[in-house]
N, C-alpha and C. Protein backbone atom coordinates (compact mmCIF):
# COMPACT_ATOMS: atom_id res chain seq x y z
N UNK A 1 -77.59 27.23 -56.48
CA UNK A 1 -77.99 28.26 -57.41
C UNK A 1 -79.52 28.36 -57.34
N UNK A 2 -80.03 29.65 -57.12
CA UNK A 2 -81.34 29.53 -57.20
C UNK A 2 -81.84 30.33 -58.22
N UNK A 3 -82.69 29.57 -58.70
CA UNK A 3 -83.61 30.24 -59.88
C UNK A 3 -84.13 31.84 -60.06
N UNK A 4 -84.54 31.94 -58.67
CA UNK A 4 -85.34 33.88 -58.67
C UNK A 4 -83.51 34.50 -59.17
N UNK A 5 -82.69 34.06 -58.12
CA UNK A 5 -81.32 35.14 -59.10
C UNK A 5 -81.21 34.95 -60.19
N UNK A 6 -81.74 34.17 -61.28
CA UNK A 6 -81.41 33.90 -62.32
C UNK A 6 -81.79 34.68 -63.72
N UNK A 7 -83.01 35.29 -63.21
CA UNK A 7 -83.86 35.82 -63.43
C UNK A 7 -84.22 37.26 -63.84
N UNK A 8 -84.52 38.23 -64.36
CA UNK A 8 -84.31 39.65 -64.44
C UNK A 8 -85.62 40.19 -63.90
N UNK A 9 -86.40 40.07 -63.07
CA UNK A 9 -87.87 40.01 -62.96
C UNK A 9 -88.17 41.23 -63.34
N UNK A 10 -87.88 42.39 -63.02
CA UNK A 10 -87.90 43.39 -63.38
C UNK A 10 -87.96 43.98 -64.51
N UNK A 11 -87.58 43.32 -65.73
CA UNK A 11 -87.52 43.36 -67.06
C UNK A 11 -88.90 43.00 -67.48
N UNK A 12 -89.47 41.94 -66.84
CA UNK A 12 -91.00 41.70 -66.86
C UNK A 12 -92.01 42.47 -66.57
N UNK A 13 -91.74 43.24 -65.79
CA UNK A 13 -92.54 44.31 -65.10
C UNK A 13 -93.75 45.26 -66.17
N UNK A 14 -92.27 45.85 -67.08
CA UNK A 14 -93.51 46.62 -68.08
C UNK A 14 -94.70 45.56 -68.98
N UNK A 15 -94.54 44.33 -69.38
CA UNK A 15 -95.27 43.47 -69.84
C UNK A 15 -96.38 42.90 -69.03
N UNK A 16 -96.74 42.76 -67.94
CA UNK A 16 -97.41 42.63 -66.56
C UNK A 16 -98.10 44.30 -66.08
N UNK A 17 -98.02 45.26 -66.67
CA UNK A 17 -98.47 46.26 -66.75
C UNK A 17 -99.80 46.78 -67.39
N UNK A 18 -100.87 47.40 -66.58
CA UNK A 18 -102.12 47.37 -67.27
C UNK A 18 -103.12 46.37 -67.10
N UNK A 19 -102.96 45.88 -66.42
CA UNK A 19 -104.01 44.41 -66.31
C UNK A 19 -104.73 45.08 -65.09
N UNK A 20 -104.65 46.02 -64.25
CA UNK A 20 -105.91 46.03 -63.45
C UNK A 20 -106.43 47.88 -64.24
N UNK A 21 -107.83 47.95 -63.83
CA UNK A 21 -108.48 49.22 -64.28
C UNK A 21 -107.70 50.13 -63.04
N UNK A 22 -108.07 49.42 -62.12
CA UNK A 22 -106.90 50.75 -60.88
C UNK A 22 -105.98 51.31 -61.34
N UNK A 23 -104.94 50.45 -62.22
CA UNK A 23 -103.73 51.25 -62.35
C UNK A 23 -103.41 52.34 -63.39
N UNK A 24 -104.67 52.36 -64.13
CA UNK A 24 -105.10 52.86 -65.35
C UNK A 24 -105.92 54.18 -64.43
N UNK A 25 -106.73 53.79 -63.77
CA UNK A 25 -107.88 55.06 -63.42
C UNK A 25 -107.48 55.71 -62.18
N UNK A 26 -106.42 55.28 -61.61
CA UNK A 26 -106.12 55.79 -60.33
C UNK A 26 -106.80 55.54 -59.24
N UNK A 27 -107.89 55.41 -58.80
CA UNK A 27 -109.06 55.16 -58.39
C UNK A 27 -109.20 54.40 -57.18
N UNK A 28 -110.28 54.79 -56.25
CA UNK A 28 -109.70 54.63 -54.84
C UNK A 28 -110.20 52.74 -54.52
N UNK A 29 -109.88 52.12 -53.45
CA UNK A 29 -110.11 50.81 -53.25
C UNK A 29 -109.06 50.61 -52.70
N UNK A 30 -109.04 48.88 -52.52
CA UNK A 30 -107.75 48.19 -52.24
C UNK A 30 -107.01 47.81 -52.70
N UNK A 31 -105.54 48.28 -52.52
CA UNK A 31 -104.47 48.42 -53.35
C UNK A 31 -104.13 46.71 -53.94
N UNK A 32 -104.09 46.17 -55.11
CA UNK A 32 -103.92 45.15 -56.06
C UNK A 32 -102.02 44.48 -55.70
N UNK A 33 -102.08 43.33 -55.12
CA UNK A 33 -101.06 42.34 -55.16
C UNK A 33 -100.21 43.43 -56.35
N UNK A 34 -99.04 42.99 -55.84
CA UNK A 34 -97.84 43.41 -56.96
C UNK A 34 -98.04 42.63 -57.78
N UNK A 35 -97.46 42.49 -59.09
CA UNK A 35 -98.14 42.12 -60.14
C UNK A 35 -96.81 41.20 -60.45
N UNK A 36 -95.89 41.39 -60.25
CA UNK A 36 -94.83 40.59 -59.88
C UNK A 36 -94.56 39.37 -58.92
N UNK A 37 -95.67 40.05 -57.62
CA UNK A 37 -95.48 38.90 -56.97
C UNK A 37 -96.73 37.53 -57.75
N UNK A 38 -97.75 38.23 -57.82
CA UNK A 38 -98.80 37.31 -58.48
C UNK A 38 -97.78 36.40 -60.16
N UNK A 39 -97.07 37.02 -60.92
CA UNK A 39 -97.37 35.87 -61.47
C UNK A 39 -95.60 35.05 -61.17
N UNK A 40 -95.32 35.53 -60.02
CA UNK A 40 -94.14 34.55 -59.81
C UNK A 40 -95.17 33.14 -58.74
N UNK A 41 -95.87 33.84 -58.31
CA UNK A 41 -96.84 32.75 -57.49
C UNK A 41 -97.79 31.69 -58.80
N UNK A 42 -98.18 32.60 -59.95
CA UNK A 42 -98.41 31.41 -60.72
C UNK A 42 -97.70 30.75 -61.59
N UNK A 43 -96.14 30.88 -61.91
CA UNK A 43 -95.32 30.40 -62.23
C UNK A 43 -94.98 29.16 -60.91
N UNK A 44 -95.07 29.35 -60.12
CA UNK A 44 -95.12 28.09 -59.05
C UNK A 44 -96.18 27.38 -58.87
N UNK A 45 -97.13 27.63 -59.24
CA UNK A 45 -98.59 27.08 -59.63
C UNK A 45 -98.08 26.10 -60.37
N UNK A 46 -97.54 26.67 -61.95
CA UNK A 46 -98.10 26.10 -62.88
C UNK A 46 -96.14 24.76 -62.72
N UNK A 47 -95.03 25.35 -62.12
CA UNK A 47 -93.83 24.43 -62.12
C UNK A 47 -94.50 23.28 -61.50
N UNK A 48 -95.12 23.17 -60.22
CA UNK A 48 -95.54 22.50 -59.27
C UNK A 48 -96.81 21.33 -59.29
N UNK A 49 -97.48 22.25 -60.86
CA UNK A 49 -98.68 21.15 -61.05
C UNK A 49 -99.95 21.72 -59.63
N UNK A 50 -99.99 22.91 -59.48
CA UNK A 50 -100.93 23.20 -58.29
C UNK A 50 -102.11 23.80 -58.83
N UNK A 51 -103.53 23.31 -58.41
CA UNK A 51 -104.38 24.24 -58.56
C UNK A 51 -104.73 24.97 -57.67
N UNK A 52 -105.63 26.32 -58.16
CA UNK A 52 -104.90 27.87 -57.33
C UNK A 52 -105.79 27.46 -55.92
N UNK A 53 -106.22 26.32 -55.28
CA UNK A 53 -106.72 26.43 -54.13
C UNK A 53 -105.47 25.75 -53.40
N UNK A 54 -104.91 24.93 -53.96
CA UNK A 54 -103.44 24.35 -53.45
C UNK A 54 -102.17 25.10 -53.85
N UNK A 55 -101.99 26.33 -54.39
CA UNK A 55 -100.87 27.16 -54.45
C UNK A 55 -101.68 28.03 -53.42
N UNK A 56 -102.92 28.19 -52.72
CA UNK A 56 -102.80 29.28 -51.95
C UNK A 56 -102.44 29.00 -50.50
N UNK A 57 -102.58 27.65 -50.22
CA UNK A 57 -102.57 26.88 -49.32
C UNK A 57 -100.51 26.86 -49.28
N UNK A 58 -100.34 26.32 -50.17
CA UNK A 58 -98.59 26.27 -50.17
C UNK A 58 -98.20 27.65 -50.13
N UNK A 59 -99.06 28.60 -50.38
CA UNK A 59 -98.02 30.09 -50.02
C UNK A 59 -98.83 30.62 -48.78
N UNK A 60 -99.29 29.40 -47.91
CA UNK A 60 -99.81 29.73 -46.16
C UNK A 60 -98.73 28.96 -45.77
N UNK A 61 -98.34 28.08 -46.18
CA UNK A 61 -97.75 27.36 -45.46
C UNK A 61 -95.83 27.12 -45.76
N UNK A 62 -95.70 27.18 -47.20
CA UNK A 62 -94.12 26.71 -47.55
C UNK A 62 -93.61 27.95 -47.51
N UNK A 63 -92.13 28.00 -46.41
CA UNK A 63 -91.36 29.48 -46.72
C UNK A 63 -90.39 29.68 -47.83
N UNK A 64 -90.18 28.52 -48.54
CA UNK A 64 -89.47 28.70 -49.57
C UNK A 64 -90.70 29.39 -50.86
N UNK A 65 -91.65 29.03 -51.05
CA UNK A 65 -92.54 29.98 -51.84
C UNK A 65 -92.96 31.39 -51.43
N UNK A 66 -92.70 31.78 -50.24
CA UNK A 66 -93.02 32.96 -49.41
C UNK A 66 -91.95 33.50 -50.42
N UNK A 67 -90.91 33.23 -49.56
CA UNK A 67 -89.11 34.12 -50.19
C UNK A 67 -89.59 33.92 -51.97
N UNK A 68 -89.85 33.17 -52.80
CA UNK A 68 -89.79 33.30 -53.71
C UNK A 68 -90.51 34.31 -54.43
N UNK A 69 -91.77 34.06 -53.87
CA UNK A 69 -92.73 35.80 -54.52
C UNK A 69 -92.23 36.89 -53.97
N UNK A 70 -91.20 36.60 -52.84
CA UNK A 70 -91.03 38.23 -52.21
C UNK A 70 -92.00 38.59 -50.67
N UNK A 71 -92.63 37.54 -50.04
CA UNK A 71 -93.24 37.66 -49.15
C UNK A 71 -92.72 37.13 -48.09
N UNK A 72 -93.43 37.84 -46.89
CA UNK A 72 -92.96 37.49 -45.73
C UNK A 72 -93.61 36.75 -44.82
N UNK A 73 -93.55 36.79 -43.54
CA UNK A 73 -94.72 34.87 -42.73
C UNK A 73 -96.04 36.47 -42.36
N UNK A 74 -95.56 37.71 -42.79
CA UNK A 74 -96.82 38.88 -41.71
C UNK A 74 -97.51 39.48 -43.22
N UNK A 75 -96.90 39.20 -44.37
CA UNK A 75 -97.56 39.66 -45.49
C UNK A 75 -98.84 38.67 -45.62
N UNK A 76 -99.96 39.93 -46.42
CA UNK A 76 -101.12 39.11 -47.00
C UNK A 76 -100.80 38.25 -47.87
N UNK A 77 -101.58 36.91 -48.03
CA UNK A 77 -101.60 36.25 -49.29
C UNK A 77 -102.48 36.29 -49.96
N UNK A 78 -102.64 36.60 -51.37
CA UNK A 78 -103.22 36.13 -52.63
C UNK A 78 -104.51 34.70 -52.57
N UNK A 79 -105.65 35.30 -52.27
CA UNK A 79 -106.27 33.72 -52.27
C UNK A 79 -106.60 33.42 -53.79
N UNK A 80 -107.45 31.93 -53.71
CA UNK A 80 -107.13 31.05 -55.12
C UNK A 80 -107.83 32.09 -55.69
N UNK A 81 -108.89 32.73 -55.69
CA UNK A 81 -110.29 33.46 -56.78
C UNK A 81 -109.35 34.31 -57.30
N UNK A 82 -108.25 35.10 -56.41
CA UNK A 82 -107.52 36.08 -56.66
C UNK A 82 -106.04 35.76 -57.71
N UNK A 83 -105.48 34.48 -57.37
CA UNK A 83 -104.86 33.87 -58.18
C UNK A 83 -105.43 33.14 -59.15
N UNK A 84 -106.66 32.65 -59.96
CA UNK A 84 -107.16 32.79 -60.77
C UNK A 84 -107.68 33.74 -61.75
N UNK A 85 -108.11 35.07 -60.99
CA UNK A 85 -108.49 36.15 -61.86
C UNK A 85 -106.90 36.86 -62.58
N UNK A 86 -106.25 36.43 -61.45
CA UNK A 86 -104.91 36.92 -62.46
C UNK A 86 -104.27 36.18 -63.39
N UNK A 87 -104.65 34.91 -63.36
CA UNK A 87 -103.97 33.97 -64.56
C UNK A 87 -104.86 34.82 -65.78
N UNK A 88 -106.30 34.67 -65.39
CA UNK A 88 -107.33 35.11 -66.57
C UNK A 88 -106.94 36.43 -67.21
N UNK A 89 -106.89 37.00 -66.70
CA UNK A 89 -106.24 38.63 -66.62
C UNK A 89 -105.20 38.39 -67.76
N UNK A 90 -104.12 37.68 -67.44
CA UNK A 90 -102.80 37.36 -68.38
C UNK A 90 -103.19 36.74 -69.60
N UNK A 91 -104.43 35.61 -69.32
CA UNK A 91 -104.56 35.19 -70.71
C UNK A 91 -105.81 36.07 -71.89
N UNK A 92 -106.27 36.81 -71.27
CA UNK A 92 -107.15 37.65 -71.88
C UNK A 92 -106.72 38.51 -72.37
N UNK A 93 -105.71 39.18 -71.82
CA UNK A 93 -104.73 39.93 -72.52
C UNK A 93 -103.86 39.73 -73.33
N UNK A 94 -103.86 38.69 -73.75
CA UNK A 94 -102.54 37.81 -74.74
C UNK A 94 -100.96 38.22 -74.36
N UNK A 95 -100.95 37.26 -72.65
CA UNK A 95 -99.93 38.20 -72.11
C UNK A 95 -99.14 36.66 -71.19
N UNK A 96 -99.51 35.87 -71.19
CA UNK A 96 -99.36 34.50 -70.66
C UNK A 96 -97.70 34.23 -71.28
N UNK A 97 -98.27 33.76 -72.64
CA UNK A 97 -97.27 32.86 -73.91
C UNK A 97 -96.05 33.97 -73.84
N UNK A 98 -95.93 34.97 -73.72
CA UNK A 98 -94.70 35.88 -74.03
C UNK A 98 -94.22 36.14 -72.75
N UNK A 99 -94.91 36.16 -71.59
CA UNK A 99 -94.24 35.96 -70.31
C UNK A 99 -93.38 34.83 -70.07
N UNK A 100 -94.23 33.40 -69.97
CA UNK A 100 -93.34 32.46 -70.61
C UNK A 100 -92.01 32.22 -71.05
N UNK A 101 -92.33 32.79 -72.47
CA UNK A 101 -91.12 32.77 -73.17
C UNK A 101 -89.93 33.51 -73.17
N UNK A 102 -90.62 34.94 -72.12
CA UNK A 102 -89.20 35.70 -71.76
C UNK A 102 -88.43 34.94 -70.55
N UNK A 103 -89.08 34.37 -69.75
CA UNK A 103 -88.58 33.03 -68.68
C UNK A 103 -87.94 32.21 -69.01
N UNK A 104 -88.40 31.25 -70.11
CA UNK A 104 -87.81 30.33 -71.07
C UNK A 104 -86.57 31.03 -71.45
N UNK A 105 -86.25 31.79 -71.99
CA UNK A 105 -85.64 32.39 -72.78
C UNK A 105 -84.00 32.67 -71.67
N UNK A 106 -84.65 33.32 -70.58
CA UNK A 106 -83.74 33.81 -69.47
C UNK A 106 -83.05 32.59 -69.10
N UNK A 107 -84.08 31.70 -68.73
CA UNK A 107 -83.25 30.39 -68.34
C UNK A 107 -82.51 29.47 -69.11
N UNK A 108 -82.48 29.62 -70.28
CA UNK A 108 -82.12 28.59 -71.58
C UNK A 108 -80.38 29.49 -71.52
N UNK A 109 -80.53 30.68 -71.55
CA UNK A 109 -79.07 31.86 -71.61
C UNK A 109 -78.32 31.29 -70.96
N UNK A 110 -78.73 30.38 -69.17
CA UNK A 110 -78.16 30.23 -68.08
C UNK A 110 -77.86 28.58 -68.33
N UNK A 111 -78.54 27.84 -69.91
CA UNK A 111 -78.53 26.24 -69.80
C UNK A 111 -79.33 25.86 -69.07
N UNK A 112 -80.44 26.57 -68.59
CA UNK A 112 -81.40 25.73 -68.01
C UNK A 112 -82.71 25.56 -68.90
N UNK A 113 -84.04 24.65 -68.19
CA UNK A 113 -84.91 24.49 -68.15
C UNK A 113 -85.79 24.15 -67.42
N UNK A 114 -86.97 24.58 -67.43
CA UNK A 114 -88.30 23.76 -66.61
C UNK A 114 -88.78 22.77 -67.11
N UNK A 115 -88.84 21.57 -67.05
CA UNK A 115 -89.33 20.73 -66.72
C UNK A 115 -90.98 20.09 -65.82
N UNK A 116 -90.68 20.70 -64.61
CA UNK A 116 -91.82 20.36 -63.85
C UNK A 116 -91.18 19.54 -62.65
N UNK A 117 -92.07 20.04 -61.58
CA UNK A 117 -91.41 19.66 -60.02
C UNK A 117 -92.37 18.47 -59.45
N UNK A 118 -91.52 17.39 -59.18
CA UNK A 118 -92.15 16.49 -58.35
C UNK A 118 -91.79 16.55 -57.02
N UNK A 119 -92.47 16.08 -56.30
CA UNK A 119 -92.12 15.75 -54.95
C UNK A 119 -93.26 16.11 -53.60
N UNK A 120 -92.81 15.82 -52.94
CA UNK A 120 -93.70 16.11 -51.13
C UNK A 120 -92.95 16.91 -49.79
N UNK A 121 -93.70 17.68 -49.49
CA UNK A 121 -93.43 18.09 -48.32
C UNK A 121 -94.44 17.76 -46.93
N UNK A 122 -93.88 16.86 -46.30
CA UNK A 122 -95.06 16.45 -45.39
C UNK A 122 -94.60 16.89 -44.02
N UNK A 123 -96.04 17.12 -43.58
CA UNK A 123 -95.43 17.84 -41.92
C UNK A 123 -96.93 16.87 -41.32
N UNK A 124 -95.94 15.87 -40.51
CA UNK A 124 -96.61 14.98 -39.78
C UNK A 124 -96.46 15.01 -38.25
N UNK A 125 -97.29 14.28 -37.28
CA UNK A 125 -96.96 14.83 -35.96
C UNK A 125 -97.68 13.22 -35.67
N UNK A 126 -97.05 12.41 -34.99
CA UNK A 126 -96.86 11.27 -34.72
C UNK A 126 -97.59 10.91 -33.51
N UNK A 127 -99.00 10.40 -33.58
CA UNK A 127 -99.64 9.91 -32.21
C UNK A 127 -99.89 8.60 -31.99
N UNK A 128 -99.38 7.79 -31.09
CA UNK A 128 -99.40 6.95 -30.30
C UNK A 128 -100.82 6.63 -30.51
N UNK A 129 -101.00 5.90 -30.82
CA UNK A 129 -102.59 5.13 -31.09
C UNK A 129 -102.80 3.79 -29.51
N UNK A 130 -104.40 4.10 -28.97
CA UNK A 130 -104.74 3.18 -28.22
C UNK A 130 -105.48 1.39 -28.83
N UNK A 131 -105.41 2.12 -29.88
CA UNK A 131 -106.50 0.40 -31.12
C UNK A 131 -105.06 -0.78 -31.04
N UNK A 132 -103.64 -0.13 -30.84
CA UNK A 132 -103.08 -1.61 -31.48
C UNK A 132 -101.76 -1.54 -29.64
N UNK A 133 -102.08 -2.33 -29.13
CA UNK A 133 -100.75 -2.21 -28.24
C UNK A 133 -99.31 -1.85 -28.75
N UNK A 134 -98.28 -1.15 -28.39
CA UNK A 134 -97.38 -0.87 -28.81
C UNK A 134 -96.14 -2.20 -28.69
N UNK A 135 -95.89 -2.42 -29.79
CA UNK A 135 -94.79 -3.78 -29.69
C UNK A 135 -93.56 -3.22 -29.52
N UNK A 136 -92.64 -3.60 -28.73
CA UNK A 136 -90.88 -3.22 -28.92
C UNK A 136 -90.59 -4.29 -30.15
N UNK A 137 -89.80 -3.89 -31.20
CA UNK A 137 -88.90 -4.87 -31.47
C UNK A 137 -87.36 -4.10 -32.09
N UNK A 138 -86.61 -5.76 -31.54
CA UNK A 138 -85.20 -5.51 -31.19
C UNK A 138 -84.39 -5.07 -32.45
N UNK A 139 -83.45 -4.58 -32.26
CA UNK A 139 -82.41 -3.95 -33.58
C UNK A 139 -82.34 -5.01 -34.76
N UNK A 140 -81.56 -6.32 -33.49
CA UNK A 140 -81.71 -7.48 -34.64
C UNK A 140 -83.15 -8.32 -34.81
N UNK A 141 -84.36 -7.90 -34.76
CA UNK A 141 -85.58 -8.23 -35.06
C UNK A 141 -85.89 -7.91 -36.80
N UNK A 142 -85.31 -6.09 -36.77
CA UNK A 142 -85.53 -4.98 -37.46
C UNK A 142 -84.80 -5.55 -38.71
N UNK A 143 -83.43 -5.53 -37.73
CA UNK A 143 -82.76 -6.01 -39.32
C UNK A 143 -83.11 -6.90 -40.14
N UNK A 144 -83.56 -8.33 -39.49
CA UNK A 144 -83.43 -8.97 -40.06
C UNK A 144 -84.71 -9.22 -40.96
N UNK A 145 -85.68 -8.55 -40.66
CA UNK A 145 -86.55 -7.99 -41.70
C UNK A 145 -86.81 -7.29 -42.84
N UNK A 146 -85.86 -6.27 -42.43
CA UNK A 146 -85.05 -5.64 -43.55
C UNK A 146 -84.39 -6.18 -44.51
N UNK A 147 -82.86 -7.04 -43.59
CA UNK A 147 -82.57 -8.24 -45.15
C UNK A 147 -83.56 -8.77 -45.74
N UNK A 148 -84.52 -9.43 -45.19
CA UNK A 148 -85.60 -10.18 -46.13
C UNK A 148 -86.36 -9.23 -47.13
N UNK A 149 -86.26 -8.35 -47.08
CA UNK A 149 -86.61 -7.12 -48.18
C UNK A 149 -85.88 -6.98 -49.20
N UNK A 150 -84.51 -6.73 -48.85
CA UNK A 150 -82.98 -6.05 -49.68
C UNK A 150 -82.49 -6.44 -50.24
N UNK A 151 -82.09 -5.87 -51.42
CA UNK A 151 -81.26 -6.81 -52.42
C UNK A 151 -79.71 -6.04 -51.66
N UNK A 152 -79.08 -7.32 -52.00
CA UNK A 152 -78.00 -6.95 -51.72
C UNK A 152 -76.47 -7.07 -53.07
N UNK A 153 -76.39 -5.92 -53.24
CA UNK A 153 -75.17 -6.44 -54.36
C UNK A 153 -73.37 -5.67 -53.87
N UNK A 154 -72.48 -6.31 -53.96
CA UNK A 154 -71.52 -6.20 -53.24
C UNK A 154 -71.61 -4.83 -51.85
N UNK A 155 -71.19 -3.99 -51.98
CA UNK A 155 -71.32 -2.95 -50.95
C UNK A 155 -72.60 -1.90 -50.94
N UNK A 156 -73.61 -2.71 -51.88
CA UNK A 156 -74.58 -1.75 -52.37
C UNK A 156 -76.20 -2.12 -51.87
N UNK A 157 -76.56 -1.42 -50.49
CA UNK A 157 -77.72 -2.53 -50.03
C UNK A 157 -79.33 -1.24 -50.48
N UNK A 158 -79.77 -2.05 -51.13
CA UNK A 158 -81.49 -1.22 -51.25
C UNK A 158 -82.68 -1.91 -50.70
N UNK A 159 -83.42 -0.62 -50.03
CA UNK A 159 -84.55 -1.94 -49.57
C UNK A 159 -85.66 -0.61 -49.64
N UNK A 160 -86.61 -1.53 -50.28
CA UNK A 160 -87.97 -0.94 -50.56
C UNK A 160 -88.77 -0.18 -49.42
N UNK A 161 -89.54 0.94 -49.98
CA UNK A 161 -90.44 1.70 -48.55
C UNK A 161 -91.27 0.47 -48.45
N UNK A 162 -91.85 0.07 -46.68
CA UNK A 162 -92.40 -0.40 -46.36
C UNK A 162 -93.69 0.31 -45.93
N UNK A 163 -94.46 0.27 -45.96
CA UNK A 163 -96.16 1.34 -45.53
C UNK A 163 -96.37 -0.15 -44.69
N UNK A 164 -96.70 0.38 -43.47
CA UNK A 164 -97.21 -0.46 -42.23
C UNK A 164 -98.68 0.38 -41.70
N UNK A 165 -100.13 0.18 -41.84
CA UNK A 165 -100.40 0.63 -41.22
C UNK A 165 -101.18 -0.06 -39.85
């Protein structure tokens, strides 16, 4: 189940309305982020614990935040100054707390909640270092290192991350 279906975003739309002078004056320049996509990008900001130089960075890089604002890997992204002026935008307008709560609200209908997202996405690329010779060791070397780690309780074996560097 994913969250964006859960959602009526569109219902948000008129409340997210009015926050730039463009859309008010008509007026020529460069056309302003959907206003939809911006604050589904700071709703992932703010689930994620990101500040807007690391949500702009995760919507260069994660495609699950792409699909979630509605973007694609050839669409522009939103940089942080730009995802900051729009948080400001929302809270200057006294437009934050009731966005929020129509979210809250949507998701509570469905039994859910936010909470807040932990976790890592790491994209590592593994080089062979010349500082330490490379050692083989054997399966039963491995293991038996491992037991010396593991608790073991009937069919139930855990063994702690090891960090080797």
């Amino acid at each position: 189940m994913k969250i964006d279906a859960l959602i009526e975003w569109e219902e948000l739309r008129p409340k997210l309305t009015g926050l730039y002078k463009r859309e008010l004056s008509h007026g020529g320049g460069q056309e302003p982020f959907d206003v939809l996509l911006m604050f589904k990008a700071i709703l992932l900001g703010q689930w994620h614990s990101l500040s807007d130089a690391a949500l702009e960075q995760a919507l260069c890089v994660r495609i699950d935040f792409l699909q979630f604002c509605g973007l694609s890997l050839s669409d522009a992204i939103p940089d942080e100054t730009t995802l900051c002026r729009f948080r400001n935008r929302l809270v200057i307008n006294d437009r934050l707390d009731g966005l929020l709560g129509s979210i809250n609200e949507q998701l509570q209908s469905h039994g859910l909640m936010i909470k807040g997202a932990t976790g890592a996405v790491i994209d590592a690329t593994l080089i062979e270092s010349a500082a330490r010779p490379r050692k083989t060791i054997t399966l039963e070397e491995n293991f038996a290192r491992l037991e010396s780690f593991s608790g073991v309780d009937d069919d139930i074996i855990t063994f702690p991350i090891i960090l080797l560097s």
